[in-house]
Protein backbone atom coordinates (compact mmCIF):
# COMPACT_ATOMS: atom_id res chain seq x y z
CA UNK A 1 -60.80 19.18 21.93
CA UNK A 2 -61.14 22.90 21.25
CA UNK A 3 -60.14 24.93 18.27
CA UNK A 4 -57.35 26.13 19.93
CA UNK A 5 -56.02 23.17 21.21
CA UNK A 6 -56.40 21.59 18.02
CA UNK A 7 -54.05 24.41 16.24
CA UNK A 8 -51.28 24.28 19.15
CA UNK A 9 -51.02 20.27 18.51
CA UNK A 10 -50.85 21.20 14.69
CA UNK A 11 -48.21 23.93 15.12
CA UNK A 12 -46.02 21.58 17.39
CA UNK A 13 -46.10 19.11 14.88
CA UNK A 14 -45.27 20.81 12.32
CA UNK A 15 -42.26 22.49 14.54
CA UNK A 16 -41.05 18.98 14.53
CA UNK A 17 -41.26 18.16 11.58
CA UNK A 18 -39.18 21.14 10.53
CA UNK A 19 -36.73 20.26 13.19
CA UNK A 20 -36.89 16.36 12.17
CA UNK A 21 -35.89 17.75 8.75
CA UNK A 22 -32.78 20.12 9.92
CA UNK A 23 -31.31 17.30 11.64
CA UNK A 24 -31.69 15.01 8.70
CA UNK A 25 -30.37 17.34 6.26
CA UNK A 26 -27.57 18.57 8.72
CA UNK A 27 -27.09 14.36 9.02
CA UNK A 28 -26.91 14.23 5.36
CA UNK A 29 -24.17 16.66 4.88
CA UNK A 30 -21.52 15.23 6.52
CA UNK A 31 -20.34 11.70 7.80
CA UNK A 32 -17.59 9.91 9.76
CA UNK A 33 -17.10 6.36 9.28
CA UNK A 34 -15.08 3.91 11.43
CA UNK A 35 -13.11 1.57 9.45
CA UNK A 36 -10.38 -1.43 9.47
CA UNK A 37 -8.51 -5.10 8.92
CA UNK A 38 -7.85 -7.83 10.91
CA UNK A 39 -5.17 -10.47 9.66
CA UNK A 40 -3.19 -12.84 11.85
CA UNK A 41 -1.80 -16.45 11.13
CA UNK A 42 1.75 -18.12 10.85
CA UNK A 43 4.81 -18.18 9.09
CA UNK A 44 7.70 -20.27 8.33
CA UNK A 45 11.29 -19.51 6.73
CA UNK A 46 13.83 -21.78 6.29
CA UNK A 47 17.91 -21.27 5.55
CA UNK A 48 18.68 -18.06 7.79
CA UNK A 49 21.85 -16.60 7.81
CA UNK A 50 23.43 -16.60 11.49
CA UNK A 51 25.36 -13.76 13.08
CA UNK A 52 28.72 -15.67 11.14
CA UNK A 53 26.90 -15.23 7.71
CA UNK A 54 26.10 -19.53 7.48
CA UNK A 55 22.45 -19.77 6.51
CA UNK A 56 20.95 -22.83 8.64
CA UNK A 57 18.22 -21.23 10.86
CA UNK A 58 14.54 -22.09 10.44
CA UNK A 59 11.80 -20.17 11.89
CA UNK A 60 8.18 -20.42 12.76
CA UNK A 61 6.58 -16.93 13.88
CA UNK A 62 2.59 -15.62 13.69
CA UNK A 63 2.03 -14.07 10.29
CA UNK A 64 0.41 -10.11 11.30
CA UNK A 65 0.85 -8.27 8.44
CA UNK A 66 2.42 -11.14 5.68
CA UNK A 67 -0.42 -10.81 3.63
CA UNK A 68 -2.31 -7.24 4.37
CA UNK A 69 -1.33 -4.91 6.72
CA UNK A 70 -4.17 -4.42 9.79
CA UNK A 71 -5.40 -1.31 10.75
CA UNK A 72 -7.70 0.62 12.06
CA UNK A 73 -9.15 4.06 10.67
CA UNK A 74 -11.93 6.86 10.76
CA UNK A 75 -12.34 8.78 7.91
CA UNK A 76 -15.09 11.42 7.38
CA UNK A 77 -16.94 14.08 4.78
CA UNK A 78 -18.76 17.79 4.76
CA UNK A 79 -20.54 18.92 1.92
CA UNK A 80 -19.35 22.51 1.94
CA UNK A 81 -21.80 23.00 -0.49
CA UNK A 82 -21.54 24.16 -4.64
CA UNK A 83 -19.99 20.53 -4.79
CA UNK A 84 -17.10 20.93 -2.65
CA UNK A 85 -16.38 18.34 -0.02
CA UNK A 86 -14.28 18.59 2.99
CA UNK A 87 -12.72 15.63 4.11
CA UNK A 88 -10.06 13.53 6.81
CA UNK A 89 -8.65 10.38 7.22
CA UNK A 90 -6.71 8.99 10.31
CA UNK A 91 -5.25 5.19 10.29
CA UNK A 92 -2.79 3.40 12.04
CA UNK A 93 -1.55 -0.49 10.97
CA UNK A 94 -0.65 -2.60 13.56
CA UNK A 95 0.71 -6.17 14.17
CA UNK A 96 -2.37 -8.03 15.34
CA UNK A 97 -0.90 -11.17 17.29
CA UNK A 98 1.56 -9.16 18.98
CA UNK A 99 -0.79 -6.04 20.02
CA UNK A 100 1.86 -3.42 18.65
CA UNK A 101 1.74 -1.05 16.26
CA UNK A 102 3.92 -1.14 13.14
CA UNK A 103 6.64 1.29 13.37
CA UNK A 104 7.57 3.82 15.83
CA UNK A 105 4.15 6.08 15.22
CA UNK A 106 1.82 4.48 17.30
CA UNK A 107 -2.18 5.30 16.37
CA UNK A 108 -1.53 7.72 13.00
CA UNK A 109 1.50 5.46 11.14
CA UNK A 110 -0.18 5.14 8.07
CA UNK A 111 -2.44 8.35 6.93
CA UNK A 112 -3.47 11.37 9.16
CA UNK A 113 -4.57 14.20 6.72
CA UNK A 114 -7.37 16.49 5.33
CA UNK A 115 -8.60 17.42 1.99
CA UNK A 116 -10.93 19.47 -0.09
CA UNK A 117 -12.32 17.77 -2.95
CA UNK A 118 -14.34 19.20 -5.86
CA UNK A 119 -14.46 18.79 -9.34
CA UNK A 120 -11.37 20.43 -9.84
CA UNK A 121 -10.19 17.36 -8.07
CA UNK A 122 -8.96 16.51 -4.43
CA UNK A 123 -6.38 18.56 -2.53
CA UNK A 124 -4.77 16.83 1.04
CA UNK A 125 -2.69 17.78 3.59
CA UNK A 126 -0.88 15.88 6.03
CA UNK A 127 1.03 12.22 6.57
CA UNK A 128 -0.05 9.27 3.38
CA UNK A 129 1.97 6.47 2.05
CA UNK A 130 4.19 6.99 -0.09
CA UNK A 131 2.97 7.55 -3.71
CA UNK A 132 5.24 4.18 -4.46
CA UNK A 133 2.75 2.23 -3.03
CA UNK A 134 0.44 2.75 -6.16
CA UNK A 135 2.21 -0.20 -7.08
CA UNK A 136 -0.31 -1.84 -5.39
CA UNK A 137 -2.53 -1.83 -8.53
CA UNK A 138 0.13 -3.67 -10.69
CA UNK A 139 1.20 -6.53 -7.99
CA UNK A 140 -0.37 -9.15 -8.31
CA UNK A 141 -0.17 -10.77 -5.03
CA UNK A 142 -1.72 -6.95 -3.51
CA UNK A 143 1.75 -6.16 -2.06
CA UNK A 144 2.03 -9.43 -0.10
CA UNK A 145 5.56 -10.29 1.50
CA UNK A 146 6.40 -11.89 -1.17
CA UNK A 147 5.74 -9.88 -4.35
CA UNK A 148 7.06 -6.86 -5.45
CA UNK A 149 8.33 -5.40 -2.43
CA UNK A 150 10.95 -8.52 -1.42
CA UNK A 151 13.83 -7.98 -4.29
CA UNK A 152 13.94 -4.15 -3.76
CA UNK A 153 13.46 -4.92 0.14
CA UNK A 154 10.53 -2.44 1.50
CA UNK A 155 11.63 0.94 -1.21
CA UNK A 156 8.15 0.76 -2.40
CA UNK A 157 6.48 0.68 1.27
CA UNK A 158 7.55 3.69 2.36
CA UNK A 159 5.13 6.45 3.73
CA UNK A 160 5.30 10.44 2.95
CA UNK A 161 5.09 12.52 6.24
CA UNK A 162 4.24 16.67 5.96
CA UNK A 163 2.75 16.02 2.75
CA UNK A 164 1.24 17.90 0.18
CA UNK A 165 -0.80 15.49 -2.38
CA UNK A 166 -3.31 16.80 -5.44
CA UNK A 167 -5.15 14.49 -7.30
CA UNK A 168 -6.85 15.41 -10.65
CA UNK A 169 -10.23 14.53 -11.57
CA UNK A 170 -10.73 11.36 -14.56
CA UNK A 171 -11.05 12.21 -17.50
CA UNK A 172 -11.98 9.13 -19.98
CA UNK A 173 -9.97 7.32 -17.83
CA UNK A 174 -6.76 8.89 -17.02
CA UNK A 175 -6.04 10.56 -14.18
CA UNK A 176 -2.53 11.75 -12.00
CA UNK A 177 -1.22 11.89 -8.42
CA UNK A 178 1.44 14.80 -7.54
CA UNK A 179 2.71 14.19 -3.98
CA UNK A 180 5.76 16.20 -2.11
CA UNK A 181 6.99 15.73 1.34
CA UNK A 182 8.70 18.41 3.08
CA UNK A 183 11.81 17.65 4.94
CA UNK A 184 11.52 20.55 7.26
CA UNK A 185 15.34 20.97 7.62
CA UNK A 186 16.42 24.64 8.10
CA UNK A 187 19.76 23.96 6.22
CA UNK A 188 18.74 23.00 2.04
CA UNK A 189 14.83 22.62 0.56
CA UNK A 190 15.99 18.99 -0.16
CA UNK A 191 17.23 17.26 2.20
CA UNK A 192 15.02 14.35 3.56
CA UNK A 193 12.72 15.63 0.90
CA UNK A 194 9.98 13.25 -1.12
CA UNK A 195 8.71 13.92 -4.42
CA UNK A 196 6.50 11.90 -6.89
CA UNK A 197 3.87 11.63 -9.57
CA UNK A 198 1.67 8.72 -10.34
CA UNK A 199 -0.59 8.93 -13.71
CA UNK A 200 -2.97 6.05 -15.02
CA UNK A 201 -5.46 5.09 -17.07
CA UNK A 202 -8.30 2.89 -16.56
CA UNK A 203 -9.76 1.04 -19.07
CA UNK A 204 -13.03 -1.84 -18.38
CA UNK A 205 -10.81 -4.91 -19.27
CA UNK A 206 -6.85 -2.75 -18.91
CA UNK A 207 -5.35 -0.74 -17.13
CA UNK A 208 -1.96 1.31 -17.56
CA UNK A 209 0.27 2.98 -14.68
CA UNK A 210 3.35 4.93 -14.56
CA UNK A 211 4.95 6.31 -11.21
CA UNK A 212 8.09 8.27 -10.45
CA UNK A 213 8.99 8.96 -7.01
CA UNK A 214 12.56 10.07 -4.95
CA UNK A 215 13.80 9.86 -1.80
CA UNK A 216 16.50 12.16 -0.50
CA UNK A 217 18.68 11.68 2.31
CA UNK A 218 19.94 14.03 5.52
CA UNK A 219 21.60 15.64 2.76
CA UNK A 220 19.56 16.19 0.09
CA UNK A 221 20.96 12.96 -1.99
CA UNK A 222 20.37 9.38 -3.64
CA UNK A 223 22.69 6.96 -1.71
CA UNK A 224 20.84 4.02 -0.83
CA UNK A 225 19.30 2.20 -3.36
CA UNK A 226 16.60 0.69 -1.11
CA UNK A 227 15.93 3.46 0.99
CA UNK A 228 17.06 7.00 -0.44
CA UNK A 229 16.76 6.47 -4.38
CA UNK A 230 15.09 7.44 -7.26
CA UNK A 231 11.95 5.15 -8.46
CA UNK A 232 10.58 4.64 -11.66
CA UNK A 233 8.10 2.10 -12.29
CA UNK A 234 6.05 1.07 -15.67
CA UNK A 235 3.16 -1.53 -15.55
CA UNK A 236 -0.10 -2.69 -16.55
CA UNK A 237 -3.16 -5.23 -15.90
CA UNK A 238 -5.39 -7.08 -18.87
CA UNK A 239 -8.42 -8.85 -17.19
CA UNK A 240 -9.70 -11.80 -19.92
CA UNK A 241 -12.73 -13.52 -19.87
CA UNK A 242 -13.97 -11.98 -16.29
CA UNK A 243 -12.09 -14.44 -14.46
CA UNK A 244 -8.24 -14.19 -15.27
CA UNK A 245 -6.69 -10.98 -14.88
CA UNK A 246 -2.77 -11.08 -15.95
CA UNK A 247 0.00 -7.89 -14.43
CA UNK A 248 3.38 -6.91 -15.70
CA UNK A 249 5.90 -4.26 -14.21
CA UNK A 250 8.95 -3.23 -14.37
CA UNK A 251 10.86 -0.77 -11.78
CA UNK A 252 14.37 0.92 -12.12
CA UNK A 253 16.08 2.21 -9.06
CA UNK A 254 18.85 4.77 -9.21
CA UNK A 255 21.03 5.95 -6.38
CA UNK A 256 23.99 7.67 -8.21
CA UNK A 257 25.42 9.03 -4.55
CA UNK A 258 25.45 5.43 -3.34
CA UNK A 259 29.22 4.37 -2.08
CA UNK A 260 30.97 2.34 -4.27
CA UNK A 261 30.91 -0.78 -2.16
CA UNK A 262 27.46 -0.90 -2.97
CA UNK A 263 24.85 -1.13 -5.87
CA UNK A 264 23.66 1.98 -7.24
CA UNK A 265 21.35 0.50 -9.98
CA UNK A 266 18.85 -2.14 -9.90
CA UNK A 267 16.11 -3.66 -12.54
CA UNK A 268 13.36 -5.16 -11.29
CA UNK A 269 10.69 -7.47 -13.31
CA UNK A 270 7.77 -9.37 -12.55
CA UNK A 271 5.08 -10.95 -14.51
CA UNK A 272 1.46 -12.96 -12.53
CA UNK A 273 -2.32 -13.79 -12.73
CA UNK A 274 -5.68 -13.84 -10.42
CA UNK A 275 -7.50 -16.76 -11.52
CA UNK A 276 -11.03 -16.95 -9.89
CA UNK A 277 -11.60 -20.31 -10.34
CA UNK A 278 -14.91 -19.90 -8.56
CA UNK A 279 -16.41 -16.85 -6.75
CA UNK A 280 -14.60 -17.70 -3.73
CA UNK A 281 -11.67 -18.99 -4.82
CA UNK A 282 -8.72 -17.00 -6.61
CA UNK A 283 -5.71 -18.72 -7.30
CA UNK A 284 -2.32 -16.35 -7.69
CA UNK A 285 1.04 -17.27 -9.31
CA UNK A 286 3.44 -14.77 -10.25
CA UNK A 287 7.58 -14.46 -10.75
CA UNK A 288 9.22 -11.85 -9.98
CA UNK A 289 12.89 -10.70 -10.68
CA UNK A 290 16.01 -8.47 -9.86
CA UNK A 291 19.40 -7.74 -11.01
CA UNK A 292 21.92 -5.08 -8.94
CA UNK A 293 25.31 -3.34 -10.47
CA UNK A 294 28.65 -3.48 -9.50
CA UNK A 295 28.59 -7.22 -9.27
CA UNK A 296 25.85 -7.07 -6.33
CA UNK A 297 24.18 -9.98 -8.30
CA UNK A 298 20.94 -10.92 -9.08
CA UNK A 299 17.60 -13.11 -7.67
CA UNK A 300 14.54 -14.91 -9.03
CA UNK A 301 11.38 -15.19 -6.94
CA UNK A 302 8.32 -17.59 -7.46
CA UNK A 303 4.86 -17.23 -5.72
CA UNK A 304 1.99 -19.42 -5.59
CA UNK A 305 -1.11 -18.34 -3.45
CA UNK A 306 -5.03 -18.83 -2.93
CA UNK A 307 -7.46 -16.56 -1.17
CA UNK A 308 -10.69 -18.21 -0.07
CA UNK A 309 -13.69 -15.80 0.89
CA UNK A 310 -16.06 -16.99 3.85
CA UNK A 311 -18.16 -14.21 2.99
CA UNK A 312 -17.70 -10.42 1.43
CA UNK A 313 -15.47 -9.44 4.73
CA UNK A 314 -13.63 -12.87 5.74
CA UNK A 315 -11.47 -14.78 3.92
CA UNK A 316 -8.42 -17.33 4.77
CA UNK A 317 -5.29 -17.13 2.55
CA UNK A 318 -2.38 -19.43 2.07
CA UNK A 319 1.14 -18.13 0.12
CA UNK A 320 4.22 -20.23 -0.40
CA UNK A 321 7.21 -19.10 -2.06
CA UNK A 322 10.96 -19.47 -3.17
CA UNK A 323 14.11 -17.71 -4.12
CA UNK A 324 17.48 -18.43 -5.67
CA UNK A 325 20.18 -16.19 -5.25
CA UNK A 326 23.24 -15.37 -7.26
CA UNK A 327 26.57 -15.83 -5.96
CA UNK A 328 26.81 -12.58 -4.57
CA UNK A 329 23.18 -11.87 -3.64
CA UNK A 330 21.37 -12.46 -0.49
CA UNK A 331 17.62 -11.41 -0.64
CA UNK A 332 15.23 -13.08 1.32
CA UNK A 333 11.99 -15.06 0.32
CA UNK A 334 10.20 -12.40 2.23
CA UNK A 335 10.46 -8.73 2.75
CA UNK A 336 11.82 -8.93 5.99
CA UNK A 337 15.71 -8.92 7.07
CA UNK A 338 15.62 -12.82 7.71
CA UNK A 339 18.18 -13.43 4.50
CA UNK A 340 19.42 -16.32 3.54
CA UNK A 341 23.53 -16.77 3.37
CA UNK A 342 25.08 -14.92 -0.22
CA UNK A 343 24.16 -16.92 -3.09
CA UNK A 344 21.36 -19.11 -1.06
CA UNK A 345 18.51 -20.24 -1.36
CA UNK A 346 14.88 -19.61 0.84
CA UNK A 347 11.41 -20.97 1.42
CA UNK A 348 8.94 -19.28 2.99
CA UNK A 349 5.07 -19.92 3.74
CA UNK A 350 2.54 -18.62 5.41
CA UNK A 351 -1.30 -19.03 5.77
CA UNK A 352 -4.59 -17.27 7.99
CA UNK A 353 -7.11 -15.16 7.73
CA UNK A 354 -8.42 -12.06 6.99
CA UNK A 355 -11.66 -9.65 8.47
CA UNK A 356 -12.48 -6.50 7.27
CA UNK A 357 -14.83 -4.16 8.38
């Protein structure tokens, strides 16, 4: 091999190499990653109010989203450079045994924004749930059907369309969520507006939450207490011993424009506990409870579950609960709009498994 041969090859490779290196770094700055759930199983309810108000119906259906919600996402990231990130996330839940999506949105029904993030802190724009659902970290069945979304039936499930969401950076620990969502209604600023702030702190064995959040109406006002309300909720978590971890909360709903046929305040309590009673096994009890104004009455709810994990991704899961009305109250054991008669009682199970990927 000649000289000159020799210093081509060399020049080549060390073209390559550069270019092996420009694709690695340009790798390196940014990534998408394709995400998701899969739950399915069954369910049973018993005592459900007929058309005539007589609660003697009993039924057996699959179990989709009874104890997490699947979904599917893709969420990605750009170093910008000088620390700032650029980012996106697009998810959808669906109902896996019946192959439909949940709600009317069909791929994007859950989050479809984008965000800078920096150390200033993170900055999206676009559709996210509802900043209620931070009460996620204080439930502690993780926002199953039954826990506490069933006695204030869904308010804390909502989701927050033409949003604008900031997020601060921690610092020791505490840290805030400020979320809006326009209504986009030529007539008033408010109406069908969404507003809310969530601030915590984080602690190794605590953790502390507050969370305010409203809901307007078509015309800018409070007058469902389920659905177009104000929201504030007060909790916290102690984990003892590394394998007990007790939650407390309490939520107060206000809609002062409700009619007066109907409740415009309601109180809503709940006290439970993980107990990993092996690495695989974590047992969960909790109790959860409501009472309404204007003679709407009151409930009690009990939960009992156990989550066994197969592996880091799979587990099966089994949840039974039960709740007692008051005379004039009909909420059901689940958050779903299978009630029991006014004043009755419910039982509900439900059991499957879980993938996530």
């Amino acid at each position: 091999m000649t000289m000159k041969n020799r210093r081509t090859i060399a020049a080549a490779s060390a073209l390559c190499a550069c270019l092996g290196f420009g694709v690695a770094s340009a790798q390196a700055q940014s990534s998408v990653t394709l995400y998701g759930r899969a739950v399915a199983g069954a369910d049973y309810q018993n005592n459900i109010a007929n058309d005539e108000g007589k609660g003697r119906g009993h039924l057996w259906r699959h179990a989709g989203n009874q104890w997490g919600t699947s979904m599917l996402g893709v969420k990605g990231t750009e170093d910008l450079g000088g620390g700032l990130t650029a980012l996106f996330v697009l998810e959808g839940g669906f109902d896996l045994p019946a192959a439909k999506p949940n709600g009317a949105d069909l791929l994007l029904n859950r989050r479809s924004y984008v965000g800078l993030q920096d150390y200033w802190g993170k900055l999206v724009l676009g559709k996210n749930l509802a900043i209620s659902n931070d009460v996620w970290f204080l439930d502690p069945t993780g926002q199953q059907f039954i826990g506490t979304a069933t006695l204030v039936r869904g308010r804390n499930w909502q989701g927050n369309d033409n949003g604008i969401e900031y997020t601060t950076p921690t610092w020791g620990g505490f840290s805030a969520t400020v979320q809006t969502g326009l209504g986009e209604q030529t007539d008033g600023f408010t109406k069908l507006r969404k507003d809310g702030i969530s601030m915590s702190y984080i602690a190794p064995a605590f953790e502390l939450r507050a969370i305010y959040d409203v809901a307007r109406d078509k015309d800018g006002k409070y007058t469902d207490l389920f659905n177009t309300s104000k929201e504030l909720t007060l909790g916290g978590t102690a984990t003892l011993w590394d394998d007990l971890k007790m939650f407390a909360g309490y939520q107060r709903l206000s809609a002062p424009d409700a009619p007066l046929n109907a409740p415009s305040k309601a109180n809503h309590y709940w006290v439970g506990a993980n107990y990993k009673v092996t690495p695989w096994l974590t047992l969960i009890g909790s109790m959860f409870r409501v009472t309404q104004n204007r003679d709407a009455g009151s409930a009690n709810l009990y939960m009992l579950g156990a989550n066994y994990a197969l592996s880091k991704r799979t587990l099966l899961y089994a949840s039974v609960g039960k709740v007692f009305n008051s005379a004039n109250a009909n909420f059901s054991v689940e958050a779903t709009n299978n009630n029991p008669a006014a004043g009755g009682k419910q039982s509900g199970t439900y059991f499957g498994m879980s993938h996530t990927f």
